[in-house]
Each structure stands twice: as structure tokens, then as C-alpha cells.
C-alpha atoms as a PDB file:
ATOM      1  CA  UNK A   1     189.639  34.267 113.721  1.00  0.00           C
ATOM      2  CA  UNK A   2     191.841  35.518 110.630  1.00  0.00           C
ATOM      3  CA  UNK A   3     188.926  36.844 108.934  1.00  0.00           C
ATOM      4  CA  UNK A   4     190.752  38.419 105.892  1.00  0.00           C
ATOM      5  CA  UNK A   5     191.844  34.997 105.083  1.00  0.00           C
ATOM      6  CA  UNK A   6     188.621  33.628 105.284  1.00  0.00           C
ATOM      7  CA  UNK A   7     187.353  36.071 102.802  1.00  0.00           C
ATOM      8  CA  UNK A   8     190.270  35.402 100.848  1.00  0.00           C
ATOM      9  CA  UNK A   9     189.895  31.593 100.423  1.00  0.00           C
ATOM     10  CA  UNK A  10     185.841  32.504  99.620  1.00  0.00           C
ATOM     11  CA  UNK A  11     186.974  34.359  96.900  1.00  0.00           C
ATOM     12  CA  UNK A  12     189.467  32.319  95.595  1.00  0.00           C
ATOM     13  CA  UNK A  13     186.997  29.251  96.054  1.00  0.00           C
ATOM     14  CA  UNK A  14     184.603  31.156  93.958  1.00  0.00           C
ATOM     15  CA  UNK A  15     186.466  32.436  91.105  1.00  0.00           C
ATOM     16  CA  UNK A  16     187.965  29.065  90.879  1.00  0.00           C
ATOM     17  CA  UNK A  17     184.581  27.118  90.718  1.00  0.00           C
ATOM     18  CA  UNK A  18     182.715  29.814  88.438  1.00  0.00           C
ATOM     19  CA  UNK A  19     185.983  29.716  85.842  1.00  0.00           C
ATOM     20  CA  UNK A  20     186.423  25.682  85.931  1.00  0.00           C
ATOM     21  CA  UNK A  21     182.520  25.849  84.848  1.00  0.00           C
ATOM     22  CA  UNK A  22     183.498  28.231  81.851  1.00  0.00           C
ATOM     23  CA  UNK A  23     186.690  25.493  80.854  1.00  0.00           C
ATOM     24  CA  UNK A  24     185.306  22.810  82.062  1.00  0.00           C
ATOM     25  CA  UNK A  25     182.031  22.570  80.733  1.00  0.00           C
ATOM     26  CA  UNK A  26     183.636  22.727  76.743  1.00  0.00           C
ATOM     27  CA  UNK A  27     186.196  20.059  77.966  1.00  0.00           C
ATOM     28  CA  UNK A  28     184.322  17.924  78.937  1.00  0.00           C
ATOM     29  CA  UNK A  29     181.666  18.093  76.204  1.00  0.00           C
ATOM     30  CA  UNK A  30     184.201  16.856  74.197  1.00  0.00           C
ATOM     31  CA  UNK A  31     185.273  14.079  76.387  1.00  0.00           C
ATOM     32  CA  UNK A  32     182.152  12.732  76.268  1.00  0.00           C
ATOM     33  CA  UNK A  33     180.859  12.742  72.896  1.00  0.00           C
ATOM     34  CA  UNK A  34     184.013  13.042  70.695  1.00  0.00           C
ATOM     35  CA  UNK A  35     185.278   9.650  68.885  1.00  0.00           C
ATOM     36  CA  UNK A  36     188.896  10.162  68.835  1.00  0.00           C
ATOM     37  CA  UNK A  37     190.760   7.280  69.813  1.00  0.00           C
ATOM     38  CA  UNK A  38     193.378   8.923  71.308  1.00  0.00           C
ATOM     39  CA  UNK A  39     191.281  11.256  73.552  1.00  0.00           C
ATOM     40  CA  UNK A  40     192.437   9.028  76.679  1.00  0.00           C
ATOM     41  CA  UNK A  41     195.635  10.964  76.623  1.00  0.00           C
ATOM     42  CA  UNK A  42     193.329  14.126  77.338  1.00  0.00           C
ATOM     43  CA  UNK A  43     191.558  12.216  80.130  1.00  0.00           C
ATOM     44  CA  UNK A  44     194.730  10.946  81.439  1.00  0.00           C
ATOM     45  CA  UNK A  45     195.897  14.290  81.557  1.00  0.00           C
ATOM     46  CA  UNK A  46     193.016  16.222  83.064  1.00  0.00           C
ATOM     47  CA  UNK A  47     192.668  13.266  85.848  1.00  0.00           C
ATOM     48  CA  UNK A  48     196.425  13.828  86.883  1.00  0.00           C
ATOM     49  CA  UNK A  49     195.672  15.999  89.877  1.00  0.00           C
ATOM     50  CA  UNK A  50     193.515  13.615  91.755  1.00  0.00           C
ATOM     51  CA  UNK A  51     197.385  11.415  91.557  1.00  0.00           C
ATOM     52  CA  UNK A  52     199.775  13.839  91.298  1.00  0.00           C
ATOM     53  CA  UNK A  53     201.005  14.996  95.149  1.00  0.00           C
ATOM     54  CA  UNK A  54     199.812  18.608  95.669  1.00  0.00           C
ATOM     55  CA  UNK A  55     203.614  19.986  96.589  1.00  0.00           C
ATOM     56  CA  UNK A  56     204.821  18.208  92.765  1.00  0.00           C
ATOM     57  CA  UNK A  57     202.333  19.972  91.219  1.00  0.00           C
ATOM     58  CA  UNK A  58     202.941  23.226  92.967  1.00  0.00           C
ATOM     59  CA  UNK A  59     206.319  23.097  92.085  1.00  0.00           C
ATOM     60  CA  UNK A  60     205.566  22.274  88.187  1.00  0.00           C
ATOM     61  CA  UNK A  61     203.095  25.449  88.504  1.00  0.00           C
ATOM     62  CA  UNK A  62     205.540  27.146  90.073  1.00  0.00           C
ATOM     63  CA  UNK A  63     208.290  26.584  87.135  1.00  0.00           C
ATOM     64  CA  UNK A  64     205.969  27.311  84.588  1.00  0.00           C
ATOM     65  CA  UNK A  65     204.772  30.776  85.655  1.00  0.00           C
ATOM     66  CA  UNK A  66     208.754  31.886  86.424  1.00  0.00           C
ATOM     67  CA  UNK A  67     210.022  34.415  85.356  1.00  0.00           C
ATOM     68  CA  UNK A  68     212.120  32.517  82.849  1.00  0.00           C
ATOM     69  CA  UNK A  69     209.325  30.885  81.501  1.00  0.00           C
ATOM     70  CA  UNK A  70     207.612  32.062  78.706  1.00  0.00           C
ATOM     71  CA  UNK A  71     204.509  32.846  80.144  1.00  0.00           C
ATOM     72  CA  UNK A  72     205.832  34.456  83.320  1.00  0.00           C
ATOM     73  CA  UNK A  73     208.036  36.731  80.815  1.00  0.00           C
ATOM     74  CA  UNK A  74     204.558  37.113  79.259  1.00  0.00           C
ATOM     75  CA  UNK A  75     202.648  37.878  81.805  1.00  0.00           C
ATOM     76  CA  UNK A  76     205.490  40.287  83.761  1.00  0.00           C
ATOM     77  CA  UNK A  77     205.456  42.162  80.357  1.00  0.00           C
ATOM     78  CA  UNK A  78     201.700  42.957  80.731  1.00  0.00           C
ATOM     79  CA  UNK A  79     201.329  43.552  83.851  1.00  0.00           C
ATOM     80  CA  UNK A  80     204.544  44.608  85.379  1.00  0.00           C
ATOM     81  CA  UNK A  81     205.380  42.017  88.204  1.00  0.00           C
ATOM     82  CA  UNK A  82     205.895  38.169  88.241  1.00  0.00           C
ATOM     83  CA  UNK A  83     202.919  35.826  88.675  1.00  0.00           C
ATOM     84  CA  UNK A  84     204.079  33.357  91.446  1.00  0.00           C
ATOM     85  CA  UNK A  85     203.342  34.669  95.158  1.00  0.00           C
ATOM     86  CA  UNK A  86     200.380  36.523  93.728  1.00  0.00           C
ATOM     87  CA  UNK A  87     196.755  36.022  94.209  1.00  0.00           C
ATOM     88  CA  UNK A  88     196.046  35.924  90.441  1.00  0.00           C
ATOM     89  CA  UNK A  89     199.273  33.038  90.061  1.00  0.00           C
ATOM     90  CA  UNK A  90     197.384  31.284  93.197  1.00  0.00           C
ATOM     91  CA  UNK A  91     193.549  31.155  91.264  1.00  0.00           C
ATOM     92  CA  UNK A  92     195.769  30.183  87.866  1.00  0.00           C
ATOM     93  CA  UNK A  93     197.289  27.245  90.337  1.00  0.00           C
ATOM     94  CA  UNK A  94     194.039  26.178  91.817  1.00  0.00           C
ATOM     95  CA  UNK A  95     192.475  26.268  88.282  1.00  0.00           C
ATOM     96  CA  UNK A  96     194.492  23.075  87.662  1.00  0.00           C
ATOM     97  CA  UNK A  97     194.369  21.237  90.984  1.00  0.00           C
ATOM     98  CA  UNK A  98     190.713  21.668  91.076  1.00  0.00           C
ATOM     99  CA  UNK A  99     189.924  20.916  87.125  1.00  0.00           C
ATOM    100  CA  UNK A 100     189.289  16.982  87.565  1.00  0.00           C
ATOM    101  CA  UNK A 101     186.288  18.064  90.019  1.00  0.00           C
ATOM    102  CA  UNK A 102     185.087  20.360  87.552  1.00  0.00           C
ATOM    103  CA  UNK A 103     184.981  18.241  84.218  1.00  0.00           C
ATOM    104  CA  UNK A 104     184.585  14.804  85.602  1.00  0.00           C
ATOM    105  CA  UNK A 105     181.066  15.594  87.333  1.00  0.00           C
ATOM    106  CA  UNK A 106     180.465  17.296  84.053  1.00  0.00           C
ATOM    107  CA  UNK A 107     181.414  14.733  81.672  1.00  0.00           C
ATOM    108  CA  UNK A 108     179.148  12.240  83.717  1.00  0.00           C
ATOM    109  CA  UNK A 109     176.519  13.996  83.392  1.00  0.00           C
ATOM    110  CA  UNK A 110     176.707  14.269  79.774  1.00  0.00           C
ATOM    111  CA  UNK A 111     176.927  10.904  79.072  1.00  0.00           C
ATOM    112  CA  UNK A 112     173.893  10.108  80.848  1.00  0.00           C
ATOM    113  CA  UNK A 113     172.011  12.138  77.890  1.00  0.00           C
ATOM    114  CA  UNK A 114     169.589  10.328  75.748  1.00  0.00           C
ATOM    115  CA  UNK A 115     171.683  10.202  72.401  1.00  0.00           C
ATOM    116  CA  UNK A 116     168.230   9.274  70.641  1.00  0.00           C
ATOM    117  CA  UNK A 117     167.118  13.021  71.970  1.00  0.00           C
ATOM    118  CA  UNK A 118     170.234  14.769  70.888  1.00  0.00           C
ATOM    119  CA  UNK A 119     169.900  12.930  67.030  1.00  0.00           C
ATOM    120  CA  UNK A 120     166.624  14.228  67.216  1.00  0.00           C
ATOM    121  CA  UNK A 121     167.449  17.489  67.962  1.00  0.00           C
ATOM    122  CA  UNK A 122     169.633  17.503  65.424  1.00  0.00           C
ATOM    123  CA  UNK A 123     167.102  15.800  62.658  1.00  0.00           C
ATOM    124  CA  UNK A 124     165.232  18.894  63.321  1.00  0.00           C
ATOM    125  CA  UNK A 125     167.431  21.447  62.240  1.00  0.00           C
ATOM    126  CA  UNK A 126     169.164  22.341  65.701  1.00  0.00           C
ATOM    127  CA  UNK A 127     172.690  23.607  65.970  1.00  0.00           C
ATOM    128  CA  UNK A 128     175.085  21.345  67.843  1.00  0.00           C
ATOM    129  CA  UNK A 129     175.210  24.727  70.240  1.00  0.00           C
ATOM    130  CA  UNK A 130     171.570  25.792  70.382  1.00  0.00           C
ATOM    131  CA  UNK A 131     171.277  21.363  71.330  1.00  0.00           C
ATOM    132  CA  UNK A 132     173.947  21.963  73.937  1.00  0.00           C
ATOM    133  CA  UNK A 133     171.677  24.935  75.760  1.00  0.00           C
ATOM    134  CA  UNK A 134     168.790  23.911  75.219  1.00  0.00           C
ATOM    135  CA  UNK A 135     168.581  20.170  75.637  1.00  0.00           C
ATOM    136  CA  UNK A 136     172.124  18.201  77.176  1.00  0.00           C
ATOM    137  CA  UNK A 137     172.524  21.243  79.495  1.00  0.00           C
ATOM    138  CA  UNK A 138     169.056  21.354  80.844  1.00  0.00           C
ATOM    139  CA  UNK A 139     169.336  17.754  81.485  1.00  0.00           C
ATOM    140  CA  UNK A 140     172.443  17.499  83.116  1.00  0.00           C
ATOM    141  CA  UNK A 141     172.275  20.517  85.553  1.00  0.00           C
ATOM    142  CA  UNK A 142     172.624  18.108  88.876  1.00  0.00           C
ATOM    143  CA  UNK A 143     176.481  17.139  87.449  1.00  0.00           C
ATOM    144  CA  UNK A 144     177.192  20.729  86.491  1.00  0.00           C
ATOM    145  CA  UNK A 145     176.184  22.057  90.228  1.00  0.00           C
ATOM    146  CA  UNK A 146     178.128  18.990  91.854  1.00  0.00           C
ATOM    147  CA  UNK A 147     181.060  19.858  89.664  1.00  0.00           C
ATOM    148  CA  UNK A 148     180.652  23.712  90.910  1.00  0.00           C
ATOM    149  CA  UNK A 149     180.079  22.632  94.583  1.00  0.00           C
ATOM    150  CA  UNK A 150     183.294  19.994  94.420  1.00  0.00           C
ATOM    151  CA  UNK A 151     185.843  22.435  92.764  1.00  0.00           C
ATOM    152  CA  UNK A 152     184.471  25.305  95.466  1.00  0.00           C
ATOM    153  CA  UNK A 153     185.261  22.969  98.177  1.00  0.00           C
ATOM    154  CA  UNK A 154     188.550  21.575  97.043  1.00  0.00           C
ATOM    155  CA  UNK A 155     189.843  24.777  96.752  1.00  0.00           C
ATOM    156  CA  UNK A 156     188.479  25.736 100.525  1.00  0.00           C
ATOM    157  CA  UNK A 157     191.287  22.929 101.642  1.00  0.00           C
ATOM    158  CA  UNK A 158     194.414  23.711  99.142  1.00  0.00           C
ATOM    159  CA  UNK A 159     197.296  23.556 101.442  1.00  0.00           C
ATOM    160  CA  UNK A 160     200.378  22.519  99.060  1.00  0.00           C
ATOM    161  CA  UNK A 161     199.998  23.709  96.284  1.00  0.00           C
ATOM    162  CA  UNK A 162     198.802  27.317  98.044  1.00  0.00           C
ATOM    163  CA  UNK A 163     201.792  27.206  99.745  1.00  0.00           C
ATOM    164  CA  UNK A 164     204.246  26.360  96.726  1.00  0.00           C
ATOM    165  CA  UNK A 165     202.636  29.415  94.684  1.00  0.00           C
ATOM    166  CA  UNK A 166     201.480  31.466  96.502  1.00  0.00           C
ATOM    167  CA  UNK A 167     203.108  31.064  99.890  1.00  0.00           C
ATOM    168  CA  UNK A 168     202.140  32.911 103.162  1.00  0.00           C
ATOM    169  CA  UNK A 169     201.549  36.687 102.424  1.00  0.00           C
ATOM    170  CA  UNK A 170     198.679  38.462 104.509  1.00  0.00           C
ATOM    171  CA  UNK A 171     195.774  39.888 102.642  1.00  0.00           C
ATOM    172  CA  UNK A 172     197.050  38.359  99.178  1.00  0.00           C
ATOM    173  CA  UNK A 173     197.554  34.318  99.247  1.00  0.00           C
ATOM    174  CA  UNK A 174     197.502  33.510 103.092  1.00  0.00           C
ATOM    175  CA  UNK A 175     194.339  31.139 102.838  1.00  0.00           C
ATOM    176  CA  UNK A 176     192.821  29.696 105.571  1.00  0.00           C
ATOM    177  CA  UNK A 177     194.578  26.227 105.440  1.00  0.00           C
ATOM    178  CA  UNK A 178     197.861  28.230 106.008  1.00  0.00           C
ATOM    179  CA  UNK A 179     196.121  30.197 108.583  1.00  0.00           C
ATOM    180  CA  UNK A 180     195.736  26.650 110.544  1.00  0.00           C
ATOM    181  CA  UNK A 181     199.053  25.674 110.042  1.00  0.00           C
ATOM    182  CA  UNK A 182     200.511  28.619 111.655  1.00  0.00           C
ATOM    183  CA  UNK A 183     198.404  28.745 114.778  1.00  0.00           C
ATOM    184  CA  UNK A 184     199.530  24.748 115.050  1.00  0.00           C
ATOM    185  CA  UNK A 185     203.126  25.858 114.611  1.00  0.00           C
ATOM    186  CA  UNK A 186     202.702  28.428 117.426  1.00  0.00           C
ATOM    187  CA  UNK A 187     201.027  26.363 119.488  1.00  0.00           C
ATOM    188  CA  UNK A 188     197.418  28.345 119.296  1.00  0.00           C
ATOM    189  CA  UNK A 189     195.625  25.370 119.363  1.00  0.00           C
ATOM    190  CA  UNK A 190     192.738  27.634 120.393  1.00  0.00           C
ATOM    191  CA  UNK A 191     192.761  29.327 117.342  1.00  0.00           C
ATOM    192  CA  UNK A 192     193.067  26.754 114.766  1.00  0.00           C
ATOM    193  CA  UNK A 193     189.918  24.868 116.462  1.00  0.00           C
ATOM    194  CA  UNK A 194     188.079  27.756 115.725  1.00  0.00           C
ATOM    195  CA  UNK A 195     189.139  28.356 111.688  1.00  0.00           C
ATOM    196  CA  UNK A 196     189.249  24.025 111.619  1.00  0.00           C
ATOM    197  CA  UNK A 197     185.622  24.006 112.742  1.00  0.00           C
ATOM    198  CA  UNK A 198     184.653  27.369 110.507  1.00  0.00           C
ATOM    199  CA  UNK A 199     186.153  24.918 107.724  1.00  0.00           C
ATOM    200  CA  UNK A 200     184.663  21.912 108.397  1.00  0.00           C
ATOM    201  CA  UNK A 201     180.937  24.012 108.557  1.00  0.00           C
ATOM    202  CA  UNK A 202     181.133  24.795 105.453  1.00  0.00           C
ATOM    203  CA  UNK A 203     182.117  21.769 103.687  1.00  0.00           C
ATOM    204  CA  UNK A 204     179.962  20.025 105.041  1.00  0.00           C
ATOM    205  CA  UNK A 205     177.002  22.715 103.976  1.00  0.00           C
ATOM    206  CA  UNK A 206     178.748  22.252 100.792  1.00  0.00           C
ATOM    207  CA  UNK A 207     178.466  18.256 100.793  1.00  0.00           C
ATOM    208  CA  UNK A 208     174.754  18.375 102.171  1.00  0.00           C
ATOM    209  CA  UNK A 209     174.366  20.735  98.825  1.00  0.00           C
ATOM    210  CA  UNK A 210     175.805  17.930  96.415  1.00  0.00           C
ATOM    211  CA  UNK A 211     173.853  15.232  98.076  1.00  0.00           C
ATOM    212  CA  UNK A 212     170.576  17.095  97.896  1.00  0.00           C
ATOM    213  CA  UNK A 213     171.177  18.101  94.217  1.00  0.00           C
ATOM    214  CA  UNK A 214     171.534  15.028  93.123  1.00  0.00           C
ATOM    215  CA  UNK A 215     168.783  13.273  95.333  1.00  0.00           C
ATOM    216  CA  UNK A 216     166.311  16.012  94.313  1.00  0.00           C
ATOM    217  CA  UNK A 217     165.254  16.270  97.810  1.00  0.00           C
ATOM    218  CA  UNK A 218     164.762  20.166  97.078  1.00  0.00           C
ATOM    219  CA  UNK A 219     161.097  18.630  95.790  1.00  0.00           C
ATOM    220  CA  UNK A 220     158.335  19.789  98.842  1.00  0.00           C
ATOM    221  CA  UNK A 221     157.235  16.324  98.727  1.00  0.00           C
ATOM    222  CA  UNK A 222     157.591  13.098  96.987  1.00  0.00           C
ATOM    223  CA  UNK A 223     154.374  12.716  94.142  1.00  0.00           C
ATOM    224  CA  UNK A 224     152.140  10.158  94.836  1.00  0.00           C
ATOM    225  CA  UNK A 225     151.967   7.451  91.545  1.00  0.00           C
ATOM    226  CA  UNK A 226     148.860   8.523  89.627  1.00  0.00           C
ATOM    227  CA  UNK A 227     146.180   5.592  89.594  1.00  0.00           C
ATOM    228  CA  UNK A 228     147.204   3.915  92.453  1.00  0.00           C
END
């Protein structure tokens, strides 16, 4: 068991879900309560990872954070080395692929929000950002923690777009889907059972998580009707 690259895709899983909640949650605010008629072009676009094959976008990713791009030039400037093959170019990359899980569970959560109690809110002298945290927020929480639970578990299984940014460097972007792919290529079929199943565990802990959220099954026990 590769156990640096298990702690490696744990991290990467996590700083990916915890940042698409910071992005996301703004984005898709907007989405959902914004009356621009053109805002299906942002849709369009933040959807485009669940279509677009992983390896295309990889290689768009890829381009953009070049060197001869303007925000690998940027970033080299800053820093002092290029972004691709890097673990911070690999969490910018997974950012992307994983934003549809993030802001979709979000936005559907949102909409689900009483407008009569936001226009209330409002009526009584509420900001539009103290109505946010204190009332859509509160009542949304089951699509905020499925979009944090989804985006965590997409990441666990990135495998082309890892591969197109970050490739296969020990210790800095060999995740554990590359991990399986090169015990398969050498034939360690042993090996990659034992990562495959350590993968599987956990997203299916991490399914069993978004399925009791939203079912509310955290609850001791069901209350009995009143009167009855």
C-alpha cells in the first residue's frame, strides 16, 4: 500500500472540496436567484465538466497554466517555478473538474428556499448577506454537505486530468488512481486490489454520508405525530 499517495489524494480531496465550498457557494447563489437572461451561458459553462472528457480538459488546463500563458508567466514570476506537474497546478486542475459537484448541489438547494421567507427577511430590514447566513444557508445545509461530500469524492477518482497536469511524480501529484494504474501495468494485481478496495471503502463511506444527510436519518428516532 502506497501510503504517501493515499495521504496525498486525502489532501488534495480536501482542499479541493473545502475551496469549491468558498467559490461555489457565491456561484451558485447567483445562479439561483439572479434574473439575467443570459445566465445559461454561466450554467452551460460551469456544467461543462460533467461532458467534457477528463484528458480534453487536462490538456486545456494544461495550456492555460504554461509557461507561455499569461498566468503561468504570472504565477512562475511569484513563485519561481512553473505550475503544471505541481501539486498546487493539480488542486487548481481539480478545482475545475470537480466545480459542477460543488455548485449544482448548492444551487438546488437554494432554490428550494421559501422566497416568501427571504422577502420577509428582507421587509424587515435584513441585509441580502446577514439573509444569506442566517436564513437560505441554515436551510439549505443538506445540499451544501452533499456538494462537499461529491466534490471530495470526485476528486478521490481523478485519473485524466491528474495525469495530464500533474503526471506521475512521488510524494507531489502521484494520487492513488495513478498508483492503481501502475501496479496494473506491472502486473501487481495484488497491489492494486488492495488501494482499489481502500478506494472503494471510502466512497462508499462517503455515499452512505450523502444519503444519510439528505434522509436525515442522523435523527435517534423518527417523532411520533402529536395527537394521534
Amino acid at each position: 500500500m502506497n501510503w504517501v499517495a493515499v495521504g496525498l489524494t486525502l489532501k488534495l480531496a480536501t482542499l479541493t472540496a473545502v475551496i469549491l465550498v468558498m467559490i461555489g457557494l457565491p456561484v451558485a447563489y447567483w445562479l439561483s436567484f439572479s434574473k439575467w437572461r443570459w445566465k445559461f451561458l454561466v450554467e452551460s459553462v460551469v456544467a461543462l465538466p460533467l461532458v467534457l472528457p477528463p484528458t480534453v480538459l487536462g490538456f486545456y488546463i494544461l495550456v492555460a497554466m504554461g509557461p507561455q500563458s499569461p498566468v503561468g508567466r504570472l504565477y512562475t514570476s511569484l513563485v519561481g517555478h512553473p505550475l503544471p506537474f505541481t501539486f498546487e497546478g493539480l488542486l487548481f486542475a481539480s478545482i475545475l473538474y470537480s466545480l459542477p459537484f460543488a455548485v449544482q448541489p448548492f444551487a438546488s438547494a437554494f432554490e428550494q428556499v421559501d422566497r416568501r421567507l427571504i422577502e420577509a427577511a428582507w421587509t424587515l430590514g435584513v441585509s441580502r448577506l446577514g439573509t444569506f447566513f442566517k436564513l437560505v444557508l441554515p436551510l439549505s445545509i443538506a445540499g451544501v454537505v452533499t456538494g462537499f461530500v461529491l466534490s471530495f469524492a470526485h476528486t478521490l477518482g481523478e485519473f485524466g486530468v491528474v495525469l495530464m497536469v500533474g503526471g506521475n511524480i512521488e510524494g507531489e501529484t502521484r494520487t492513488v488512481s495513478i498508483d492503481i494504474y501502475d501496479h496494473v501495468q506491472a502486473l501487481d494485481y495484488g497491489a492494486a486490489a488492495q488501494t482499489a478496495f481502500l478506494l472503494l471503502a471510502i466512497s462508499y463511506a462517503v455515499l452512505l454520508l450523502v444519503y444519510a444527510v439528505n434522509r436525515k436519518v442522523w435523527r435517534a428516532y423518527p417523532q411520533e405525530p402529536r395527537g394521534l
